[in-house]
N, C-alpha and C. Protein backbone atom coordinates (compact mmCIF):
# COMPACT_ATOMS: atom_id res chain seq x y z
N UNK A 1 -38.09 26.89 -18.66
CA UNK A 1 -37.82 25.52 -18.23
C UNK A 1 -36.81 24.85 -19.15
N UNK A 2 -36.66 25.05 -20.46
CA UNK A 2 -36.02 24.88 -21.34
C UNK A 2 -34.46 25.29 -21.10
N UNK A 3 -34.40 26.08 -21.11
CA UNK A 3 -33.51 26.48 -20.48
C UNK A 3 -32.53 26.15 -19.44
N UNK A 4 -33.35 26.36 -18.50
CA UNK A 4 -32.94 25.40 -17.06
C UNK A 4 -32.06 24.09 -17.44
N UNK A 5 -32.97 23.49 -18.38
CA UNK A 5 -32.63 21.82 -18.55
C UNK A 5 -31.85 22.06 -19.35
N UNK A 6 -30.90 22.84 -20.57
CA UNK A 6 -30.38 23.15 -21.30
C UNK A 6 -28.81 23.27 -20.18
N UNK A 7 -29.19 24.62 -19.59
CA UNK A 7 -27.58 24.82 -18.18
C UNK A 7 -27.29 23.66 -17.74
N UNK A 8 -28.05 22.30 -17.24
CA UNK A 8 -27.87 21.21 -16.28
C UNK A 8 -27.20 20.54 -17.07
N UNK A 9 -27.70 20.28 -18.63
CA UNK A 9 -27.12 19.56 -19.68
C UNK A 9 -25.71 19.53 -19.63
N UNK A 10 -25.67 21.43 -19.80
CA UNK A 10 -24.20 21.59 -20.53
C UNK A 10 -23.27 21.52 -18.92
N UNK A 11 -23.77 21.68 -18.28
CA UNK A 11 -22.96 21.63 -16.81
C UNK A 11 -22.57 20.10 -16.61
N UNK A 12 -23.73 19.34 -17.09
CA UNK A 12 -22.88 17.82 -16.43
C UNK A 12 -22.00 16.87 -17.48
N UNK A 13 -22.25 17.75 -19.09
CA UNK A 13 -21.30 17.00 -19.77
C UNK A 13 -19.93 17.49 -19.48
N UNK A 14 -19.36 19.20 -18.76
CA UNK A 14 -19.02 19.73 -18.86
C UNK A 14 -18.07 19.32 -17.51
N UNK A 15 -18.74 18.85 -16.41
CA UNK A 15 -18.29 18.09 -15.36
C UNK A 15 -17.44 16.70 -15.69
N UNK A 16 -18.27 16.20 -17.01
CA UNK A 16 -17.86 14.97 -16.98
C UNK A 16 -16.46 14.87 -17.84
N UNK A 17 -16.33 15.73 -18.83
CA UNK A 17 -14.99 16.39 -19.32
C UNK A 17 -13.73 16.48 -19.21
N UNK A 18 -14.10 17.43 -17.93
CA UNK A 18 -12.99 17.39 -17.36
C UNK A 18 -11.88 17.04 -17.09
N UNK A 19 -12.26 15.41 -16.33
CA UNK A 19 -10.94 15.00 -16.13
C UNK A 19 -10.25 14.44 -17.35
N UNK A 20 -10.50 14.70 -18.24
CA UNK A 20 -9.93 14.56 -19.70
C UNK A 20 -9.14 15.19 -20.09
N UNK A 21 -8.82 16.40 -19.74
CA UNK A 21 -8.41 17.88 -19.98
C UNK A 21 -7.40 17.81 -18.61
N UNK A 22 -6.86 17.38 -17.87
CA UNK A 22 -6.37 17.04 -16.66
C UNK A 22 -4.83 17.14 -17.05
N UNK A 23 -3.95 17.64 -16.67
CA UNK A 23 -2.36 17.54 -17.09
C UNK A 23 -1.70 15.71 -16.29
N UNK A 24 -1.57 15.20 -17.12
CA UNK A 24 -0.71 13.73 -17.34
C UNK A 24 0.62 14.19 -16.23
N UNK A 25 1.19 13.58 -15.45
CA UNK A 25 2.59 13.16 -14.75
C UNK A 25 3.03 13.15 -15.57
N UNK A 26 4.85 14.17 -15.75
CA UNK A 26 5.27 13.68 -16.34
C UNK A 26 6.67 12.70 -15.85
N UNK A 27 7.51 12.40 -16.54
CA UNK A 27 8.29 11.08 -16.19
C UNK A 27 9.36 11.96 -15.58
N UNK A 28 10.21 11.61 -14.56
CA UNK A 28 11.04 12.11 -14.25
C UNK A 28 12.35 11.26 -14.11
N UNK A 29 13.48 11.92 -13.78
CA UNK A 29 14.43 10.92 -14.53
C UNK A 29 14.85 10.59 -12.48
N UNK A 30 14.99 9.22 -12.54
CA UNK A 30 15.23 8.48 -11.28
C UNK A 30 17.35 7.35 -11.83
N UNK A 31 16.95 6.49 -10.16
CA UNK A 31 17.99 5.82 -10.21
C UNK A 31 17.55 4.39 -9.17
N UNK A 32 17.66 3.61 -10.12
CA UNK A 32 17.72 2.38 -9.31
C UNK A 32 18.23 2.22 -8.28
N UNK A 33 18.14 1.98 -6.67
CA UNK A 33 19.01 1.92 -5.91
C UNK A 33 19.08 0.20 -5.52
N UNK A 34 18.63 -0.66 -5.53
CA UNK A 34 18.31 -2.19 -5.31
C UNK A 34 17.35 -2.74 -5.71
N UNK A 35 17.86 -4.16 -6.23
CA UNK A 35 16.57 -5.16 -6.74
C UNK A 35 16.78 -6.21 -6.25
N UNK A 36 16.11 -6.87 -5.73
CA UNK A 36 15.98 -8.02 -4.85
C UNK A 36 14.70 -8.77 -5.95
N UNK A 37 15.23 -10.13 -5.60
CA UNK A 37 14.02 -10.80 -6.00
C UNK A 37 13.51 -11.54 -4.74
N UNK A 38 12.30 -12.17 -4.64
CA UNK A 38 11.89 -12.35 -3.26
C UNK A 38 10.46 -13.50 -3.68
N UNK A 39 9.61 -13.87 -2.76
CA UNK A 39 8.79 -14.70 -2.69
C UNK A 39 7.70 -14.37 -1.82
N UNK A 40 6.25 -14.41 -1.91
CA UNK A 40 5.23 -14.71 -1.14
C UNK A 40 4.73 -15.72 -1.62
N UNK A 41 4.23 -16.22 -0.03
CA UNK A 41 4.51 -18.27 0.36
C UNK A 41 2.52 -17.67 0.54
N UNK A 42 1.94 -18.69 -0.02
CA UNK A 42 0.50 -18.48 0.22
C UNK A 42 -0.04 -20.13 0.43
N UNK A 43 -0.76 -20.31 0.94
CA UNK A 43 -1.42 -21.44 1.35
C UNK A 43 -1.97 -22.23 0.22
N UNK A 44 -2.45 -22.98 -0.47
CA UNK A 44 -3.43 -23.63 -1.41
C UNK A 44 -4.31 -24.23 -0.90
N UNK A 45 -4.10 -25.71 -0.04
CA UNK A 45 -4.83 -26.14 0.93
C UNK A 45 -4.10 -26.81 1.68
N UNK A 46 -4.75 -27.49 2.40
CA UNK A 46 -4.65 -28.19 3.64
C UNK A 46 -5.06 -29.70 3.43
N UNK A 47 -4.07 -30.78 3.92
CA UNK A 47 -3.83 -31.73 3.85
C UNK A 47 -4.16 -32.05 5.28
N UNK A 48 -5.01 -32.52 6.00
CA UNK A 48 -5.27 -33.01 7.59
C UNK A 48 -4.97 -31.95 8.21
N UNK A 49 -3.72 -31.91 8.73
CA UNK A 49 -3.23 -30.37 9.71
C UNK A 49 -2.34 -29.97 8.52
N UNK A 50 -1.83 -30.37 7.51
CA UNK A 50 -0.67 -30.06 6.79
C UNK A 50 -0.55 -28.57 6.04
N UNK A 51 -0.61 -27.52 5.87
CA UNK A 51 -0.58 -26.75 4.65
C UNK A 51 -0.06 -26.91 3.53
N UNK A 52 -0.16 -27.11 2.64
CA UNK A 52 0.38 -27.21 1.13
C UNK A 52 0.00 -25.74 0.71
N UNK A 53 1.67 -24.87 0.49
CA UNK A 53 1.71 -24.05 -0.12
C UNK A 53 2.19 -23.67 -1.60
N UNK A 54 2.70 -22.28 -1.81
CA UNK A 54 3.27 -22.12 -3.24
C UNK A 54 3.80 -20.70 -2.59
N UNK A 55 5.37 -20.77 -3.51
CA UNK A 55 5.73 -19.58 -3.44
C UNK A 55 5.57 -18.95 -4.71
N UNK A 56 4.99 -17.67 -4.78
CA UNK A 56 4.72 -16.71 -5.74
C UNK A 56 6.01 -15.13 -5.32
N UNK A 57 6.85 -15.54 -6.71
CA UNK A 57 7.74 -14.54 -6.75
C UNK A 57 7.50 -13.41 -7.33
N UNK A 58 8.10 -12.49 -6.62
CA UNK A 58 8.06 -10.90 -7.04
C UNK A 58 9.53 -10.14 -7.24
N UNK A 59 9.50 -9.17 -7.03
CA UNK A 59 10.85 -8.66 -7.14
C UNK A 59 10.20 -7.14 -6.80
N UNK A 60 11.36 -6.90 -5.57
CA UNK A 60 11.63 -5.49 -4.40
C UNK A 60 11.98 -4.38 -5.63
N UNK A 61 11.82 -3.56 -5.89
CA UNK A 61 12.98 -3.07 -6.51
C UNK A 61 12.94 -1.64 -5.78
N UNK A 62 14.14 -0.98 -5.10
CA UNK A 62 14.15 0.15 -4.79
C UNK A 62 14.60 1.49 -5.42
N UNK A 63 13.74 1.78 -5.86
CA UNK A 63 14.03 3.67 -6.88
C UNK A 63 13.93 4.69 -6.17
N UNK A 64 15.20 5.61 -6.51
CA UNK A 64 15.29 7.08 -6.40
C UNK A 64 14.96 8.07 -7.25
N UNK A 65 14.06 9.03 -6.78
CA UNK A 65 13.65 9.83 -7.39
C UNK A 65 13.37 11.14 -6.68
N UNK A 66 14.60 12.27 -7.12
CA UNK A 66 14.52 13.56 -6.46
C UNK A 66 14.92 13.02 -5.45
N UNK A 67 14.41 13.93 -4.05
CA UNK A 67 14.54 13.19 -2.76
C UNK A 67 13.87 12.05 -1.57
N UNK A 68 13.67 11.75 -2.67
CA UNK A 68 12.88 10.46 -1.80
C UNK A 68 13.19 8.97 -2.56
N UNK A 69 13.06 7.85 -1.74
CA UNK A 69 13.44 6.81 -2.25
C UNK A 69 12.11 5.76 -1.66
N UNK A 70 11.86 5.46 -3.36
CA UNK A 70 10.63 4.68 -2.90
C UNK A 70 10.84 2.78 -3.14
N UNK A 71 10.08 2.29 -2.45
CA UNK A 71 10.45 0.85 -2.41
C UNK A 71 9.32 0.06 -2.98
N UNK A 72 9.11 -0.54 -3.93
CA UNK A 72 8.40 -0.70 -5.04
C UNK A 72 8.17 -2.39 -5.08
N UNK A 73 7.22 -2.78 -5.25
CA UNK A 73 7.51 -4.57 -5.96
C UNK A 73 7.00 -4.87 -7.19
N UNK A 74 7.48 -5.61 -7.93
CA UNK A 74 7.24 -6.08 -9.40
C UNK A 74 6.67 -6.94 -9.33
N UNK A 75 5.50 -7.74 -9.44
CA UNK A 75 5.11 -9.21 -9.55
C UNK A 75 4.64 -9.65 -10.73
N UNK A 76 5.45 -10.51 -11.69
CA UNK A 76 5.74 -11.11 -13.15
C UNK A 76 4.35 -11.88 -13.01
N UNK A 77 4.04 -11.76 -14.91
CA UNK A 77 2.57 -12.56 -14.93
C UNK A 77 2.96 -13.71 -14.97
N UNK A 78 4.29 -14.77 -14.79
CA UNK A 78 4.67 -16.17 -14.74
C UNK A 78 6.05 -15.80 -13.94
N UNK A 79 5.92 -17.23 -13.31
CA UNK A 79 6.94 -17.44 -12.80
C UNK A 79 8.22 -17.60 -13.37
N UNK A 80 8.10 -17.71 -14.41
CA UNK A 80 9.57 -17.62 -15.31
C UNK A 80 10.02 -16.40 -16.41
N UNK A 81 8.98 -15.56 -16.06
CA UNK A 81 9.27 -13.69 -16.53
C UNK A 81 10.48 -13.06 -15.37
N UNK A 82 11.11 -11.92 -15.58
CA UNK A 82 11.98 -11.10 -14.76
C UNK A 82 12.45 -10.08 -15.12
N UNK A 83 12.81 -9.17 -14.79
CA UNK A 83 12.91 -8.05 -15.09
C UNK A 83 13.75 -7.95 -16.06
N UNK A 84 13.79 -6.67 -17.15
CA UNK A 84 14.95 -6.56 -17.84
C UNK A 84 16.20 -6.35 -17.25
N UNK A 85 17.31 -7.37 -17.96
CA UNK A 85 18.43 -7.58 -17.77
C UNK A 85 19.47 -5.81 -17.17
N UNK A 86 19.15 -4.78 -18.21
CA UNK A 86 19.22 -3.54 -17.41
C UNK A 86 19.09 -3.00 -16.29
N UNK A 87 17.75 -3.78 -16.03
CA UNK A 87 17.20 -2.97 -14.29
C UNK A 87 18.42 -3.90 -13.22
N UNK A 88 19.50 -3.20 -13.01
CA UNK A 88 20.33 -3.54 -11.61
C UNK A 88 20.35 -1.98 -10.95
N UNK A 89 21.32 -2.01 -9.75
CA UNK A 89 21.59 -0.97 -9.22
C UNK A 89 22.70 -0.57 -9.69
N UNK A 90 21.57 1.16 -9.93
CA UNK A 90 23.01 2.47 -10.23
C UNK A 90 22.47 2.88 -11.81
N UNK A 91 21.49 1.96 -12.29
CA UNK A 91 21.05 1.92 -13.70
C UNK A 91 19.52 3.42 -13.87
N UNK A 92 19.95 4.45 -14.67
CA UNK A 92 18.92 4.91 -15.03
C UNK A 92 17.75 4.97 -14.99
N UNK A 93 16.28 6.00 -14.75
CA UNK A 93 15.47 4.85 -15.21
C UNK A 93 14.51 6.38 -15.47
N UNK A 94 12.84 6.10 -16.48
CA UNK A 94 12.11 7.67 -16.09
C UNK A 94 11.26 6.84 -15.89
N UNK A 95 10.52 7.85 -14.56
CA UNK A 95 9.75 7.13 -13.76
C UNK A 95 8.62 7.94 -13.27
N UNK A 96 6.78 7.57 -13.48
CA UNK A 96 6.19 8.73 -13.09
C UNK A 96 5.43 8.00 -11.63
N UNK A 97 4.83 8.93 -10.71
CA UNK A 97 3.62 8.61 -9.95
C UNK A 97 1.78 8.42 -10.84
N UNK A 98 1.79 7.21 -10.74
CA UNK A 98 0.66 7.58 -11.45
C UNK A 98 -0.90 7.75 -10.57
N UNK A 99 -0.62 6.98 -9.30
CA UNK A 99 -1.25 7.76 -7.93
C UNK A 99 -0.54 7.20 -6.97
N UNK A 100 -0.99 7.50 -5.81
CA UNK A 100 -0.75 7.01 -4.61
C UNK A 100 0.21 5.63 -4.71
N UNK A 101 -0.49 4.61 -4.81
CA UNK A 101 0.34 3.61 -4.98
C UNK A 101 0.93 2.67 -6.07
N UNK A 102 0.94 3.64 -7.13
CA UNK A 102 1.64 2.81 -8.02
C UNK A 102 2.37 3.81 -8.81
N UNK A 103 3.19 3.01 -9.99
CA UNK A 103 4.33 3.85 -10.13
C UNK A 103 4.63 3.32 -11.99
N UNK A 104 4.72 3.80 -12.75
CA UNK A 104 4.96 3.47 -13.86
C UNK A 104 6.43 3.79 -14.38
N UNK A 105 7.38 2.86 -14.69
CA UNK A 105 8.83 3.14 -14.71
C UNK A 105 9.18 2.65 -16.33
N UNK A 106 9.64 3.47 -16.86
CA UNK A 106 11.00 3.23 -18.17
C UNK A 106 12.07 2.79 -17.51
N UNK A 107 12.69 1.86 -18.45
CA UNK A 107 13.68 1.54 -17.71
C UNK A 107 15.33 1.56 -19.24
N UNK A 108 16.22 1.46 -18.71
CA UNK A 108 17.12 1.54 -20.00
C UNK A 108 16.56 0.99 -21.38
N UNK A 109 16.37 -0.06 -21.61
CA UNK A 109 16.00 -0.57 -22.61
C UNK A 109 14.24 -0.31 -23.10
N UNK A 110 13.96 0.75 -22.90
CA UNK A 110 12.55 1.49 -23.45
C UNK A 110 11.76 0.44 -22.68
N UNK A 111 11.56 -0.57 -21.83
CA UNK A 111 10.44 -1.24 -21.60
C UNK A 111 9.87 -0.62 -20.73
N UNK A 112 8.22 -0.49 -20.36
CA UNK A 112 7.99 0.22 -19.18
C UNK A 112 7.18 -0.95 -17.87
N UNK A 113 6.98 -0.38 -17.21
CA UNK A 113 6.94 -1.84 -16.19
C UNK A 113 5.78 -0.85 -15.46
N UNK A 114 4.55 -1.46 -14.54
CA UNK A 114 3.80 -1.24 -13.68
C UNK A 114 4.00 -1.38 -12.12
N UNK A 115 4.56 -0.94 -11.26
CA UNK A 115 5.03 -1.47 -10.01
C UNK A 115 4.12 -0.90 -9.11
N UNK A 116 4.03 -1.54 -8.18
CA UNK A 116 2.94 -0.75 -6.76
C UNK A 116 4.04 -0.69 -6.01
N UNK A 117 3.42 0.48 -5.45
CA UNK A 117 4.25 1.51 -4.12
C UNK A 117 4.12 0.53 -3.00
N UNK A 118 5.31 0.07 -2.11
CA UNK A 118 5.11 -0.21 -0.89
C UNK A 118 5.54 0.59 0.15
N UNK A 119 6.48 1.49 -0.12
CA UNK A 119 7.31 2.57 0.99
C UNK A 119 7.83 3.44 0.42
N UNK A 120 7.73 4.92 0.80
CA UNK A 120 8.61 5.98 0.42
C UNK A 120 8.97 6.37 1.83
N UNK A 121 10.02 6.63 1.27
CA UNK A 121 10.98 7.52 2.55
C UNK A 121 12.06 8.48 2.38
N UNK A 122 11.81 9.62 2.69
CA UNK A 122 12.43 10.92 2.51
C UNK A 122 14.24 10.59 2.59
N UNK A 123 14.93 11.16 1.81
CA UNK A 123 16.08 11.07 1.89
C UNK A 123 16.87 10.70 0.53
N UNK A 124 18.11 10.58 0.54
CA UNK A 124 18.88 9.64 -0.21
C UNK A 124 19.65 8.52 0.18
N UNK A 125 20.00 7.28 0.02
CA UNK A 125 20.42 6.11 0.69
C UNK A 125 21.56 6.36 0.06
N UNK A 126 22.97 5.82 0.91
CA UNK A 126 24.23 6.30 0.89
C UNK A 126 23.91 5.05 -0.53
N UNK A 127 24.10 4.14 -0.91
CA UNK A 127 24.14 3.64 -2.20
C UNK A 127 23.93 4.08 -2.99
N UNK A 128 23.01 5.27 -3.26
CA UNK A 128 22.79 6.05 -4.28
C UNK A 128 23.45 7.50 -4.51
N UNK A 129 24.04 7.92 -3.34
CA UNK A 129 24.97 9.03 -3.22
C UNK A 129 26.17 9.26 -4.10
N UNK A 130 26.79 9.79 -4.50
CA UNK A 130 28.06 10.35 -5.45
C UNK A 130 29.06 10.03 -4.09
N UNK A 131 30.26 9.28 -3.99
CA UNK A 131 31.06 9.43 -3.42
C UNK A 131 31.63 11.25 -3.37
N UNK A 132 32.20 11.50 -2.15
CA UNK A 132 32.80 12.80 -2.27
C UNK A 132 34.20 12.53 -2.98
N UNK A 133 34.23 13.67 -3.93
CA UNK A 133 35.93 13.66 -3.80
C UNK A 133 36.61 13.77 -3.02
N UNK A 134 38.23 13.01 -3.14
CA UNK A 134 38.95 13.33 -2.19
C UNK A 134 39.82 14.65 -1.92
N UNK A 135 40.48 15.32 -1.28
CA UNK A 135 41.31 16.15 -1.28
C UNK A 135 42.97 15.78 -1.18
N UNK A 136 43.52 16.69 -2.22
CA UNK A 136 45.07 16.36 -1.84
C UNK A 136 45.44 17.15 -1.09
């Protein structure tokens, strides 16, 4: 019986472990393709029929990475935070999946930023493409 309860022991610390021992994302090197800054308008209350709202700003930012281009939003803990002056389009950046919907990005100037996933879509967007050379 000892025993028994001894295997269950070492099995469920052994379970619990695990995901400790798990290989980390690593960063991969991307490219800014657009940053937009933008607004969601939310209600506060209501005045008779009136709404009294607030706009709460965010910022779009769209990254390439490999072949896919994902479309991302930033939302600053104040309204008077914004992205580093670096993050435009065409600008560098290493960037991992850290699941499904969110995305952890370096950006030129070593800062790293938290963004949630709103869209990926397979491809490259001609803005982010290498012009072809021309031929003489």
């Amino acid at each position: 019986m000892k025993q028994v309860m001894a295997s269950a022991a070492l099995l469920a610390v052994l379970i619990s472990t695990a995901g400790l021992f798990a290989a980390e994302k690593q960063y991969e090197k991307g490219q800014i393709a657009e940053v937009e800054k933008k607004a969601h308008t939310r209600v506060l209350y209501y005045l008779v029929n009136t709404p009294v709202t607030q706009d709460d700003p965010y910022y779009e930012v769209s990254l390439q990475l490999k072949d896919a281009l994902y479309v991302t939003e930033y939302t600053p803990r104040h309204a008077a935070d914004s992205l580093p002056d670096e993050w435009k389009a065409g600008a560098e950046v290493q960037a991992r999946l850290t699941d499904k919907h969110h995305m952890s990005v370096k950006g030129p100037g070593g800062r790293e930023l938290q963004l949630v996933v709103v869209k990926r879509t397979p491809g490259i967007p001609e803005a982010v493409q290498k012009p072809a050379s021309s031929q003489n």
